[in-house]
PDB file of N, CA and C in Angstrom:
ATOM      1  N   UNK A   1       0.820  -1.186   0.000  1.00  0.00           N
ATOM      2  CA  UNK A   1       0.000   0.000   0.000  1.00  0.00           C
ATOM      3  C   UNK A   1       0.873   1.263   0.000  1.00  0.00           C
ATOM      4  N   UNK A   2       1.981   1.404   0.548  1.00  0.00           N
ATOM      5  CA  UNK A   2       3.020   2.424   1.071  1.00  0.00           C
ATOM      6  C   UNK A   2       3.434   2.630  -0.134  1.00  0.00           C
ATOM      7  N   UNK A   3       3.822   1.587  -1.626  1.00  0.00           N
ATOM      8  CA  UNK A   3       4.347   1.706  -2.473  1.00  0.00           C
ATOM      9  C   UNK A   3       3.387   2.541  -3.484  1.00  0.00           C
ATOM     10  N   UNK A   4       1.929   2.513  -3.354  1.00  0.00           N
ATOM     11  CA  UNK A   4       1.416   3.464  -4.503  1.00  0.00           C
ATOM     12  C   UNK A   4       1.163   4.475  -4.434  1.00  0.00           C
ATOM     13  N   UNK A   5       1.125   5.081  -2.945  1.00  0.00           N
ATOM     14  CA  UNK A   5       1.397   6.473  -2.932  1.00  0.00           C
ATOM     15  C   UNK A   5       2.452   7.187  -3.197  1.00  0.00           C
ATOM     16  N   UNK A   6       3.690   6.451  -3.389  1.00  0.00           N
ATOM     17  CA  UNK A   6       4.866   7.042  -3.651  1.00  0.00           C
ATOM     18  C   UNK A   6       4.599   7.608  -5.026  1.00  0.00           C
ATOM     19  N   UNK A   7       3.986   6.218  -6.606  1.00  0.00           N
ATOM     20  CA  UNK A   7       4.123   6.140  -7.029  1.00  0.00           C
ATOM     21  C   UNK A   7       3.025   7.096  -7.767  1.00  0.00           C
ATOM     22  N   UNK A   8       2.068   7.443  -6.923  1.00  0.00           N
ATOM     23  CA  UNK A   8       1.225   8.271  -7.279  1.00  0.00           C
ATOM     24  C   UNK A   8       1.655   9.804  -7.050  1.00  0.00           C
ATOM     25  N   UNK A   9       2.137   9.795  -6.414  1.00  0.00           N
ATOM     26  CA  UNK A   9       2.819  11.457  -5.819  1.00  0.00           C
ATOM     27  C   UNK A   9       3.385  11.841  -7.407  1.00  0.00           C
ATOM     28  N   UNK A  10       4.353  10.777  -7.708  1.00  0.00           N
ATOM     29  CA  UNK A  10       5.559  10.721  -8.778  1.00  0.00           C
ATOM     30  C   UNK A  10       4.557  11.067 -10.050  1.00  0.00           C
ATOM     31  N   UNK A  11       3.374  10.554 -10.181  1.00  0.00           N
ATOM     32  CA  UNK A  11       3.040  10.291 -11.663  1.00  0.00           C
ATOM     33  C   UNK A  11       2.430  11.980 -11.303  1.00  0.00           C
ATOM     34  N   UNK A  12       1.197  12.186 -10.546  1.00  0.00           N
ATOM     35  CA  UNK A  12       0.755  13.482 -10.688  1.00  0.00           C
ATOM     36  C   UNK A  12       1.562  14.965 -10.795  1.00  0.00           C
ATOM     37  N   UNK A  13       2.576  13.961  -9.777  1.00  0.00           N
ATOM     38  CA  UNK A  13       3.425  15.834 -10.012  1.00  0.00           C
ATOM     39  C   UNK A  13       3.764  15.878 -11.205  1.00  0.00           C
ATOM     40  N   UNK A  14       4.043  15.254 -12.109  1.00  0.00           N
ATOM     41  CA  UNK A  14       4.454  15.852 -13.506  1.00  0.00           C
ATOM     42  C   UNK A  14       3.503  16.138 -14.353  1.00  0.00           C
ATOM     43  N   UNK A  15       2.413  16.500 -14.203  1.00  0.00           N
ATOM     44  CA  UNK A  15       1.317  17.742 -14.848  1.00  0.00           C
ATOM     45  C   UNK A  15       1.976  18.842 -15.164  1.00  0.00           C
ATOM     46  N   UNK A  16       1.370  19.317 -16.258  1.00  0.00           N
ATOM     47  CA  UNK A  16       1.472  20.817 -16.035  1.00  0.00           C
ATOM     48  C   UNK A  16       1.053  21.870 -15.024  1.00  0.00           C
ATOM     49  N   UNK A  17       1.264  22.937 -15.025  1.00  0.00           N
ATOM     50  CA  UNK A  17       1.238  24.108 -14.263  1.00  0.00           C
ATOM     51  C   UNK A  17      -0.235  23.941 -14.038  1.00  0.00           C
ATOM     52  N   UNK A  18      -1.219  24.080 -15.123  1.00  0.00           N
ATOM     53  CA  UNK A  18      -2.719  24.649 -15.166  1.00  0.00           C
ATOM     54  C   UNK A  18      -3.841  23.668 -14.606  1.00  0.00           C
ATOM     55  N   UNK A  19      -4.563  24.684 -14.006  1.00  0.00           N
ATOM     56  CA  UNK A  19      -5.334  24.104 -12.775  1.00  0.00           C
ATOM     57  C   UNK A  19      -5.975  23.283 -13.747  1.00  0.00           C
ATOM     58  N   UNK A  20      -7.083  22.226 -12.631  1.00  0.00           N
ATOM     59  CA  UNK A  20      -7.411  21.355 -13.167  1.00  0.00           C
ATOM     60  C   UNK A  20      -8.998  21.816 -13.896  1.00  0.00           C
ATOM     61  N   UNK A  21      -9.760  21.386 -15.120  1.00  0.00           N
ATOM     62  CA  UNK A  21     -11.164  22.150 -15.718  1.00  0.00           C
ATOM     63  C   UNK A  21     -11.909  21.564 -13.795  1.00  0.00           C
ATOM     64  N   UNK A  22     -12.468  20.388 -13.682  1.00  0.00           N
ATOM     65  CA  UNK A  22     -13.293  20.234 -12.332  1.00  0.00           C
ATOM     66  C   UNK A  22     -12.153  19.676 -11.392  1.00  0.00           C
ATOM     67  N   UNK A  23     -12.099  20.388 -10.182  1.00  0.00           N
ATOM     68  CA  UNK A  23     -11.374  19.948  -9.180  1.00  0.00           C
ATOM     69  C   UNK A  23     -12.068  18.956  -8.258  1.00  0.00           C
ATOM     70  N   UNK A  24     -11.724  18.075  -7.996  1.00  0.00           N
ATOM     71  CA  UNK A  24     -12.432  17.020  -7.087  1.00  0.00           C
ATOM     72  C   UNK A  24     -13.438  17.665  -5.706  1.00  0.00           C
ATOM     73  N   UNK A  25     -14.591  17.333  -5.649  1.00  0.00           N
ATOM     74  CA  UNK A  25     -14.935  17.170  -4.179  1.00  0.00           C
ATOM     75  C   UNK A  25     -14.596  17.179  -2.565  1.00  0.00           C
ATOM     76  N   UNK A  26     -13.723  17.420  -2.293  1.00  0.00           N
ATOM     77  CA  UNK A  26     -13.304  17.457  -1.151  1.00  0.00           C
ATOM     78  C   UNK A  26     -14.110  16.619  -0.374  1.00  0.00           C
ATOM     79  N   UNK A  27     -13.589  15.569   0.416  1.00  0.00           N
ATOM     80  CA  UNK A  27     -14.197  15.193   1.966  1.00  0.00           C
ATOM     81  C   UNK A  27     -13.945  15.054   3.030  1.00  0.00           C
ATOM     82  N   UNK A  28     -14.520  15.208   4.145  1.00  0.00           N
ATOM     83  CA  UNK A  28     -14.183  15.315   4.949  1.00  0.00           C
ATOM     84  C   UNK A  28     -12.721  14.449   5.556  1.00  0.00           C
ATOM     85  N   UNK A  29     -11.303  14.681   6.359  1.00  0.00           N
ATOM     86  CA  UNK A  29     -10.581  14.290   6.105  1.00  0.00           C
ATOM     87  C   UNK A  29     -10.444  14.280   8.022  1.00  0.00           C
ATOM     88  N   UNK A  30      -9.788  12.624   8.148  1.00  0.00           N
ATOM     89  CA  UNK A  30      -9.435  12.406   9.804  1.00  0.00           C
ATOM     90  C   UNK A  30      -8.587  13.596   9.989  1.00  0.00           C
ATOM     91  N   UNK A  31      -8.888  13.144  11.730  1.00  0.00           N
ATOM     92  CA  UNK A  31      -7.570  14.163  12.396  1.00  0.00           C
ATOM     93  C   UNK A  31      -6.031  13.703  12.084  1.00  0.00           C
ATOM     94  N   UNK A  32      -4.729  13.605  12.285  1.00  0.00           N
ATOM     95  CA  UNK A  32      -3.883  12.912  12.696  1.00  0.00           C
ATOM     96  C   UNK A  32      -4.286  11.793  13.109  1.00  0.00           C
ATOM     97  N   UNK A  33      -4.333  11.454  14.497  1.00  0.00           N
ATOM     98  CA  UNK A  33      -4.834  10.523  15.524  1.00  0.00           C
ATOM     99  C   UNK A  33      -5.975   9.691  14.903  1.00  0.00           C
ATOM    100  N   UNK A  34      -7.098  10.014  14.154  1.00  0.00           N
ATOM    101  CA  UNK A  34      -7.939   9.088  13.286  1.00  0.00           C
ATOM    102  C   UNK A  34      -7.461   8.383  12.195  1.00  0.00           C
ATOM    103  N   UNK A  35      -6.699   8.984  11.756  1.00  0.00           N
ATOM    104  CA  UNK A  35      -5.808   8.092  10.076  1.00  0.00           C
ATOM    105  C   UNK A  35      -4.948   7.368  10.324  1.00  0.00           C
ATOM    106  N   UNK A  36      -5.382   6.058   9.130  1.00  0.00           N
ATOM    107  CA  UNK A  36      -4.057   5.585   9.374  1.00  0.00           C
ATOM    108  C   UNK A  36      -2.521   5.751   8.777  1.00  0.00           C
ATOM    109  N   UNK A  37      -2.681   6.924   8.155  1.00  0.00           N
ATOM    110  CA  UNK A  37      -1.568   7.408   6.957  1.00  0.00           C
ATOM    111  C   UNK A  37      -1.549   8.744   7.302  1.00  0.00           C
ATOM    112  N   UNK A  38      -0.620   9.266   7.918  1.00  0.00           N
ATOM    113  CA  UNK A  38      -0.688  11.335   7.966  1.00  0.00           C
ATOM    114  C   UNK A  38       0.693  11.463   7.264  1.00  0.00           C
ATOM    115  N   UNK A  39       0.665  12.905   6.300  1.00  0.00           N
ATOM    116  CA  UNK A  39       1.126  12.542   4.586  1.00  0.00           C
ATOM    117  C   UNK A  39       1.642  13.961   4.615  1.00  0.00           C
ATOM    118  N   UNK A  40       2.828  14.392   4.783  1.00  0.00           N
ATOM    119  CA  UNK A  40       3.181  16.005   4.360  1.00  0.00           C
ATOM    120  C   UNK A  40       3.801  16.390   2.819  1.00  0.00           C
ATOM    121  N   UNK A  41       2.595  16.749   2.517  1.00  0.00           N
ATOM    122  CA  UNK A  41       3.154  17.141   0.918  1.00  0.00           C
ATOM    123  C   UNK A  41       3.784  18.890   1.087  1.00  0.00           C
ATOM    124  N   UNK A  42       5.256  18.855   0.287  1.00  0.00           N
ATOM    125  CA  UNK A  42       5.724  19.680  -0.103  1.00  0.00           C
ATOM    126  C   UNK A  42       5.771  20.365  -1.350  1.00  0.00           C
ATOM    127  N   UNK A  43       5.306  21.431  -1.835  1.00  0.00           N
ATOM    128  CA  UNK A  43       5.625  21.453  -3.420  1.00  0.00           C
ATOM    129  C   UNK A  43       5.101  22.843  -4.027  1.00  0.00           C
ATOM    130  N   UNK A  44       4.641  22.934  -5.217  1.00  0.00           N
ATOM    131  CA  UNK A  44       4.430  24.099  -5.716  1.00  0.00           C
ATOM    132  C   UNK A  44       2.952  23.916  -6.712  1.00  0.00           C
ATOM    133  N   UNK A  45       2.805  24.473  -7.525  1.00  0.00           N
ATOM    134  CA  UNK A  45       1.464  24.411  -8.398  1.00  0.00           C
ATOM    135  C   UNK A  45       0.928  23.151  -8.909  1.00  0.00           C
ATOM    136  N   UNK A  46       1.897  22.620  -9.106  1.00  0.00           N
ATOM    137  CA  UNK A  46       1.727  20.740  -9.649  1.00  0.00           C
ATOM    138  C   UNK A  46       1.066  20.149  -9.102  1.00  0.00           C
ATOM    139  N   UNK A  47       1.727  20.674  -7.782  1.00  0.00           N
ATOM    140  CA  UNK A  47       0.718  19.577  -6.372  1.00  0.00           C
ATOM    141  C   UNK A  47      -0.521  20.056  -6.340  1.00  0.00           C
ATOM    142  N   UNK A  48      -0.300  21.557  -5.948  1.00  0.00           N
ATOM    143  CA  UNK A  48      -1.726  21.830  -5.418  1.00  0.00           C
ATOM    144  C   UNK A  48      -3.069  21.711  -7.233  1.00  0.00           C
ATOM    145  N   UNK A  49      -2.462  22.334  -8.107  1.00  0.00           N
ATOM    146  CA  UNK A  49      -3.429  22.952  -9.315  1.00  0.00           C
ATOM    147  C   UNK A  49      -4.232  21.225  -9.370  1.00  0.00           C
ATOM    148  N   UNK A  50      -3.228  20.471  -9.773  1.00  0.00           N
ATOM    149  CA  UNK A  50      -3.229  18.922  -9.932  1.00  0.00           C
ATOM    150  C   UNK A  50      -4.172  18.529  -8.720  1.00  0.00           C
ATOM    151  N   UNK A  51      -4.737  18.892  -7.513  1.00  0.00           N
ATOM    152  CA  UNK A  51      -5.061  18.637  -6.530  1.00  0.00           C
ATOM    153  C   UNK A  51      -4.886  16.950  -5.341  1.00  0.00           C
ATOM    154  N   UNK A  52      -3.539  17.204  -5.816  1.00  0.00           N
ATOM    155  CA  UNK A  52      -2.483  15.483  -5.599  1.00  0.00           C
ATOM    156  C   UNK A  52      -2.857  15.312  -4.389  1.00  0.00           C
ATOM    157  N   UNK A  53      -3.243  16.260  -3.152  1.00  0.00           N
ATOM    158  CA  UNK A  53      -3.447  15.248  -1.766  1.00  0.00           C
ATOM    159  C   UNK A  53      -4.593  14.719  -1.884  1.00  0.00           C
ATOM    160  N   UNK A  54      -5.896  15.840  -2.361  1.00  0.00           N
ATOM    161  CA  UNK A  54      -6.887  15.028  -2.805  1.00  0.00           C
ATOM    162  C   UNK A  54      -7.050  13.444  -3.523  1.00  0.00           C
ATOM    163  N   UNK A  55      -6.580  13.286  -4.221  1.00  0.00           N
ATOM    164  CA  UNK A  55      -6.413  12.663  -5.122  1.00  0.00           C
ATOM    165  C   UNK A  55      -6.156  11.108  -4.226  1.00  0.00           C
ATOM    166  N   UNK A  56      -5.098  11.465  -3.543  1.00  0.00           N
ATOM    167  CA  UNK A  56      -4.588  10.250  -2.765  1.00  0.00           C
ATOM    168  C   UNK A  56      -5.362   9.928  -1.700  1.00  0.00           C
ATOM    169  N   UNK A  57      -5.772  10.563  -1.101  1.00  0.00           N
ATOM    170  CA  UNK A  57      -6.667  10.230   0.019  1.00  0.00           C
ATOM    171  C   UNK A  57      -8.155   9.890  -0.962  1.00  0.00           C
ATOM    172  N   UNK A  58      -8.316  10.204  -1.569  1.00  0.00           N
ATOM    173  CA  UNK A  58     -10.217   9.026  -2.621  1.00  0.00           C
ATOM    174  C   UNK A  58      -9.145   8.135  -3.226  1.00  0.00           C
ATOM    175  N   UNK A  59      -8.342   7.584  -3.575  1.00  0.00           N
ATOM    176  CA  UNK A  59      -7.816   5.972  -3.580  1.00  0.00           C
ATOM    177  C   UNK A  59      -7.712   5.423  -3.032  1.00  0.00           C
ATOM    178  N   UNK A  60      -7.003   6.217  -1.688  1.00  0.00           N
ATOM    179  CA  UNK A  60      -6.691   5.400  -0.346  1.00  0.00           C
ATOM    180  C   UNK A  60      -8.031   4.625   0.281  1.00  0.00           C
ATOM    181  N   UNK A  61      -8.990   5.879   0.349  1.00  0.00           N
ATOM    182  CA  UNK A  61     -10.316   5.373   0.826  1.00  0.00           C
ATOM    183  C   UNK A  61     -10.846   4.557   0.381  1.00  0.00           C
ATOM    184  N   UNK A  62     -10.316   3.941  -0.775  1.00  0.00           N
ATOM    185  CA  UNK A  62     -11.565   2.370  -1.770  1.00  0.00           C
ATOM    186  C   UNK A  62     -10.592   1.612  -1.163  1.00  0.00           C
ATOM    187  N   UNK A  63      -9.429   1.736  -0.507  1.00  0.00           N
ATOM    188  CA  UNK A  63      -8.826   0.051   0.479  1.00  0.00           C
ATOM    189  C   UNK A  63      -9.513   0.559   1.435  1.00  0.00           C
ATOM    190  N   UNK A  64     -10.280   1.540   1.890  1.00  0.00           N
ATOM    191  CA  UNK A  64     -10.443   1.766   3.373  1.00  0.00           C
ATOM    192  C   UNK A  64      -9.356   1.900   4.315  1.00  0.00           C
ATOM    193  N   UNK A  65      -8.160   2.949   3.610  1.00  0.00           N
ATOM    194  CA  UNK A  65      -7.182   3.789   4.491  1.00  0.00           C
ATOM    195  C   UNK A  65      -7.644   5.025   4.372  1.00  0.00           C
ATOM    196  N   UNK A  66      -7.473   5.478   5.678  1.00  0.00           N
ATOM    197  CA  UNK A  66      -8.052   6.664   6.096  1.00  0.00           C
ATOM    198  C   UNK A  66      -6.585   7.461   5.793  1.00  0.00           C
ATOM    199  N   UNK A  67      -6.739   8.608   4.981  1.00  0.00           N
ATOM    200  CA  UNK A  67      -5.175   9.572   5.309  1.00  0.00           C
ATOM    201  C   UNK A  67      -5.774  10.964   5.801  1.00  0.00           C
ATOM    202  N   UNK A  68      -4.664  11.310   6.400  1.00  0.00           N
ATOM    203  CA  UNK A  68      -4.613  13.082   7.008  1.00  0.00           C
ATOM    204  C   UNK A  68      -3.525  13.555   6.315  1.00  0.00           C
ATOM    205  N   UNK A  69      -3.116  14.719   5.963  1.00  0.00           N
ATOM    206  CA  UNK A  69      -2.365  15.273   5.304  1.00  0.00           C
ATOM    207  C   UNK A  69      -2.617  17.047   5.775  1.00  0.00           C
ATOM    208  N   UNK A  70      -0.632  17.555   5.635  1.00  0.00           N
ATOM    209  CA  UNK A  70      -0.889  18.991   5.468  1.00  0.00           C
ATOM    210  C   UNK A  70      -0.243  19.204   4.064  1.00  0.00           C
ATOM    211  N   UNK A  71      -0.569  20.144   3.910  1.00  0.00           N
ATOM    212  CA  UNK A  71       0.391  20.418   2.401  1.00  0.00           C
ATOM    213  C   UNK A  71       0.049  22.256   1.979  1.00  0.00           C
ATOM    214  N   UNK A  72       1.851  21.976   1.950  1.00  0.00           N
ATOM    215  CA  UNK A  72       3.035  23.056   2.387  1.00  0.00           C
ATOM    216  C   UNK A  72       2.844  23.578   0.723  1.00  0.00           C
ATOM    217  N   UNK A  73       2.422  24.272  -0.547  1.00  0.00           N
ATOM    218  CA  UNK A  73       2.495  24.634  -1.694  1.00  0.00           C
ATOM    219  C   UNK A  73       2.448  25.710  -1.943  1.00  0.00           C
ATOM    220  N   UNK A  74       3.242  26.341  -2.780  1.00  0.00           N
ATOM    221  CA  UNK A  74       3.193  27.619  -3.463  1.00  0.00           C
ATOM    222  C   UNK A  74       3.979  27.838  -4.617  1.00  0.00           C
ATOM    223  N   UNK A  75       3.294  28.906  -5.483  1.00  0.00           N
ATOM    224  CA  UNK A  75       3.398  29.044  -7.021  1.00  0.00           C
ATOM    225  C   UNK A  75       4.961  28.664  -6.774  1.00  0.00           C
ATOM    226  N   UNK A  76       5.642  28.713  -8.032  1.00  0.00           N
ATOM    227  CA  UNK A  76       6.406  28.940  -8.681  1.00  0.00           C
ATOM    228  C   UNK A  76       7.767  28.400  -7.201  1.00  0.00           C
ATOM    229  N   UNK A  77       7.808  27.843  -6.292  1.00  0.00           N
ATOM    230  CA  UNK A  77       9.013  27.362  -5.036  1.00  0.00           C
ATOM    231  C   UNK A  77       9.270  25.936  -5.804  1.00  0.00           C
ATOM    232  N   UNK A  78      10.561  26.179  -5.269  1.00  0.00           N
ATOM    233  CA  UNK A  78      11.384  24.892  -5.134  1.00  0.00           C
ATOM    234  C   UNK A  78      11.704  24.542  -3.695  1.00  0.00           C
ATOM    235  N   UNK A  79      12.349  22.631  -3.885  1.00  0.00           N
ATOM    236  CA  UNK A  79      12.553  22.371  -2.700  1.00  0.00           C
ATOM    237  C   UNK A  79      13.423  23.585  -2.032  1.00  0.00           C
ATOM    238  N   UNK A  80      14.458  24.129  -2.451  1.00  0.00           N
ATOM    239  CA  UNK A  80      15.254  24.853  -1.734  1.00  0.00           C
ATOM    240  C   UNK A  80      14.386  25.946  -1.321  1.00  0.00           C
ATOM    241  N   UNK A  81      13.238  26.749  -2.105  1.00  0.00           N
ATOM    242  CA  UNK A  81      12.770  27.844  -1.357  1.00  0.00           C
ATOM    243  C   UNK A  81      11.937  27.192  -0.056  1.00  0.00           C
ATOM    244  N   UNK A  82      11.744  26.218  -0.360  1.00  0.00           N
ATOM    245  CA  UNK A  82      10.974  25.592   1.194  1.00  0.00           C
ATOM    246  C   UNK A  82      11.561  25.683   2.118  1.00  0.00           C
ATOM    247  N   UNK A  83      12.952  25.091   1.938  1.00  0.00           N
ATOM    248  CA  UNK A  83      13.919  24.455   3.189  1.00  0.00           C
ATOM    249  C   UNK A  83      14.437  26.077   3.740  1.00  0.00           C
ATOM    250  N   UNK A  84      14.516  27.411   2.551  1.00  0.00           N
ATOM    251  CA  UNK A  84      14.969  28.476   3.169  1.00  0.00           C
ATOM    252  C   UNK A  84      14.039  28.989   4.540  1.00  0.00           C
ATOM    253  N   UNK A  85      12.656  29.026   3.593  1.00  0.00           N
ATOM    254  CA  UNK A  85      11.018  29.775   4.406  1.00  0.00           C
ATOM    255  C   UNK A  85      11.317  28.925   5.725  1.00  0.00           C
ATOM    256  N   UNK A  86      11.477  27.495   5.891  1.00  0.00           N
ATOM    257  CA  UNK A  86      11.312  27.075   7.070  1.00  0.00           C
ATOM    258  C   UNK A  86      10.303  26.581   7.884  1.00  0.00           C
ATOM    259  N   UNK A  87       9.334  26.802   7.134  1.00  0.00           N
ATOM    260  CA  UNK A  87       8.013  26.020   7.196  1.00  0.00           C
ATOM    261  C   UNK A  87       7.838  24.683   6.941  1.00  0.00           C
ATOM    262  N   UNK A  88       8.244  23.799   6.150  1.00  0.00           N
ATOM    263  CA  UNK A  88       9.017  22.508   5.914  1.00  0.00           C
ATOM    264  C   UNK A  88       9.239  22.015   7.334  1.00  0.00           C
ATOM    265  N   UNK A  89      10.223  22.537   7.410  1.00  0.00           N
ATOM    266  CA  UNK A  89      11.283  22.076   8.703  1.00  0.00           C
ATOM    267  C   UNK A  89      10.223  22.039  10.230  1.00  0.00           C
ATOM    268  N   UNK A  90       9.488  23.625  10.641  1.00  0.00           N
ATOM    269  CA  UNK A  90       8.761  23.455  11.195  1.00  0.00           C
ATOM    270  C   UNK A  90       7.833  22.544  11.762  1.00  0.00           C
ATOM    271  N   UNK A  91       7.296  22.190  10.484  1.00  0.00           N
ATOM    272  CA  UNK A  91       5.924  21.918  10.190  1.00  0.00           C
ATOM    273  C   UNK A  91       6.710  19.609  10.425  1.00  0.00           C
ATOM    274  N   UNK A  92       7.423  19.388  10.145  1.00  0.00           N
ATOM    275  CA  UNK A  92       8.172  18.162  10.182  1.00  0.00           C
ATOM    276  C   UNK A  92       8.388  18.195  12.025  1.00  0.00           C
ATOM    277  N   UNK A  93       9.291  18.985  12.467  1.00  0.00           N
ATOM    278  CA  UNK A  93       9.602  19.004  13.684  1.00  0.00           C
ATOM    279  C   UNK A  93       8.307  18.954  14.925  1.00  0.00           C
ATOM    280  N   UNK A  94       6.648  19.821  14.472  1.00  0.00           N
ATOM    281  CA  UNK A  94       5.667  19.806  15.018  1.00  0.00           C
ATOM    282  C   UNK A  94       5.399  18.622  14.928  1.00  0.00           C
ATOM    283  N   UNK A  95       4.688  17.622  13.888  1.00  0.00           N
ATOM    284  CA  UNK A  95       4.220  16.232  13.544  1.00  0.00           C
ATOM    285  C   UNK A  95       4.995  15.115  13.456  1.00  0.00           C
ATOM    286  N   UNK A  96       3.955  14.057  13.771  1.00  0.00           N
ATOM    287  CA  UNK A  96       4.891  12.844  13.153  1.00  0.00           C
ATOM    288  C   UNK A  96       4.070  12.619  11.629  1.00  0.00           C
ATOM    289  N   UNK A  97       4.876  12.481  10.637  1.00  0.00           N
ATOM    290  CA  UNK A  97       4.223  12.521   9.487  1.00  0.00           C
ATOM    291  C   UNK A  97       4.634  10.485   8.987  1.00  0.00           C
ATOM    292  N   UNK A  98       3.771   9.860   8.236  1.00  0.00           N
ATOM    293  CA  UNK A  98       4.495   8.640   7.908  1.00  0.00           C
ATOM    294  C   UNK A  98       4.994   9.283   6.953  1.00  0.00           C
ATOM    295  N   UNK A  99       5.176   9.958   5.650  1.00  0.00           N
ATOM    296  CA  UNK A  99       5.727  10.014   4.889  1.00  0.00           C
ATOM    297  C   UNK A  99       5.671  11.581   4.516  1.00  0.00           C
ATOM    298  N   UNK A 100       6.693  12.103   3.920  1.00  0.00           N
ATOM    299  CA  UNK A 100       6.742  13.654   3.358  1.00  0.00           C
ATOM    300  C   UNK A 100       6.742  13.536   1.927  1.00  0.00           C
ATOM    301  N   UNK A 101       6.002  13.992   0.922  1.00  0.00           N
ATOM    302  CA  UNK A 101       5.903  14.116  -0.144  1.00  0.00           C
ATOM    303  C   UNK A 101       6.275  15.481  -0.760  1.00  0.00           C
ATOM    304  N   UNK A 102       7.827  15.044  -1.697  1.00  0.00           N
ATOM    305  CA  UNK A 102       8.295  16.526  -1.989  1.00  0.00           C
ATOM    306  C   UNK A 102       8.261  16.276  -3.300  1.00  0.00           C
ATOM    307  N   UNK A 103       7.738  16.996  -4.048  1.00  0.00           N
ATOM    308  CA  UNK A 103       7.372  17.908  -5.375  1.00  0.00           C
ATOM    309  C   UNK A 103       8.588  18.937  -5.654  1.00  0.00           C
ATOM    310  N   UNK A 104       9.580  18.581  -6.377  1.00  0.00           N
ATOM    311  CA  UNK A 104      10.761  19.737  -6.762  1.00  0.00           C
ATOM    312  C   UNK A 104      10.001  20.335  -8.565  1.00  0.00           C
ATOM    313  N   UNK A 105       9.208  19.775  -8.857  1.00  0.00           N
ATOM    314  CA  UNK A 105       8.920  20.372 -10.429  1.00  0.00           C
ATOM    315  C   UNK A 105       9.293  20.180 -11.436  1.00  0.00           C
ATOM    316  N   UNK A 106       9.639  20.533 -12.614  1.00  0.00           N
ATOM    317  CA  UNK A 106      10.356  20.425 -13.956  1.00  0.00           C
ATOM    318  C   UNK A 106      12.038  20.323 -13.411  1.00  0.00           C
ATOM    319  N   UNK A 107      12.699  19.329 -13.697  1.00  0.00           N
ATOM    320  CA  UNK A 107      13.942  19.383 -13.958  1.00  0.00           C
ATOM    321  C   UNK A 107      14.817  19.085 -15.255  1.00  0.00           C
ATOM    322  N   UNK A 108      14.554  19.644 -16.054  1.00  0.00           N
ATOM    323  CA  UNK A 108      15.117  19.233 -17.529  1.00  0.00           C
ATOM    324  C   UNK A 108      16.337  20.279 -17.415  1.00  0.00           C
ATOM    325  N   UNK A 109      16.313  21.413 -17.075  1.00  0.00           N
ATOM    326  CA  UNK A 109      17.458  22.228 -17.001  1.00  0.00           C
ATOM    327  C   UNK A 109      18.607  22.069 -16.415  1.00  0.00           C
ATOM    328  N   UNK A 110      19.746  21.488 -16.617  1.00  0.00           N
ATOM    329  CA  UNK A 110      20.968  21.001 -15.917  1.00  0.00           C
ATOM    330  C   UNK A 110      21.343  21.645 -13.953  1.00  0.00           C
ATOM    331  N   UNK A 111      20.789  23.306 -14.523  1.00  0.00           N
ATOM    332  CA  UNK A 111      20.987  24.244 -13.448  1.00  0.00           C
ATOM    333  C   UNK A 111      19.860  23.265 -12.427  1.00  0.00           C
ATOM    334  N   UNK A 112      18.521  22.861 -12.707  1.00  0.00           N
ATOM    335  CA  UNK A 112      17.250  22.408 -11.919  1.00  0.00           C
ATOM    336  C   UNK A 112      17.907  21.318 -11.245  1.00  0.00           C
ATOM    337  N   UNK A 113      18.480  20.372 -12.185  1.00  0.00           N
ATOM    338  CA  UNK A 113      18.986  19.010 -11.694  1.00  0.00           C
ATOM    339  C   UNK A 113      19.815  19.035 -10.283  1.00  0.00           C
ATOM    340  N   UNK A 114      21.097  19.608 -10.951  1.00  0.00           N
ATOM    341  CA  UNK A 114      21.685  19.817  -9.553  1.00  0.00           C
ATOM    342  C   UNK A 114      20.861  20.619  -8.045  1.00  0.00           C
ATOM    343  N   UNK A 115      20.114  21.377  -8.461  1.00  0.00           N
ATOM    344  CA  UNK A 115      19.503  22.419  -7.356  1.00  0.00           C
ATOM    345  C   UNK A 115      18.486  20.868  -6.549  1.00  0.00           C
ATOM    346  N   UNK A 116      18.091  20.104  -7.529  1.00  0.00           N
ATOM    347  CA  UNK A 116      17.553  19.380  -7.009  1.00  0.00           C
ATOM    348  C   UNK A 116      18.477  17.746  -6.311  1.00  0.00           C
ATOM    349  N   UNK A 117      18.959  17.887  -6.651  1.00  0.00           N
ATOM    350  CA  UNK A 117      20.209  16.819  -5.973  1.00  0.00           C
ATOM    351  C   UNK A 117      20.555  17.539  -4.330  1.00  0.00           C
ATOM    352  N   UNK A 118      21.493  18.573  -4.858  1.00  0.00           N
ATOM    353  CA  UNK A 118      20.835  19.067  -3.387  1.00  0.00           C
ATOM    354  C   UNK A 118      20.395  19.120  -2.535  1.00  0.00           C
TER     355      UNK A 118
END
């Protein structure tokens, strides 16, 4: 189960920029302490436009895993503008998260690659 959220994080973030025509439904989502999966997504427009936590939590729910999630996004950041802001770090040090989901974006540009190795 641990393995298709990875694999789902991976496939959605590589959307484009532009929001989605209907954005999913939202539902109601456990506390921490109610889920059995709490999920910190990091990232920028991909994540959020793409609406990727959504997304994972209505799959999760047809096995009947409950997830909680925060998610850390804004236009146009990279991992490094995260780790500068400090909200990342924060927000990790407050929770126990099972897994952090980081979204670095387009890396085709040699300059991106390394920034993202990093």
């Amino acid at each position: 189960m641990k393995n298709w959220i990875f694999i789902l994080a991976l496939f959605f973030s590589c959307g484009n920029d532009e929001p989605m025509d209907t954005p999913a439904t939202p539902h109601p989502h456990p506390s921490a302490e109610d889920a059995d999966i709490n999920l910190l997504f990091l990232g920028n427009s991909l994540t959020y436009s793409n609406d990727l936590p959504e997304i994972i939590c209505e799959l999760a729910l047809m096995d009947n895993v409950k997830i909680a999630f925060t998610s850390i996004t804004k236009p146009n950041y990279s991992l490094e503008d995260h780790w500068n802001e400090g909200d990342a770090q924060q927000s990790i040090r407050s929770s126990h998260y099972d897994f952090v989901i980081a979204q670095q974006g387009p890396s085709a540009l040699p300059e991106s690659q390394a920034l993202l190795l990093d």
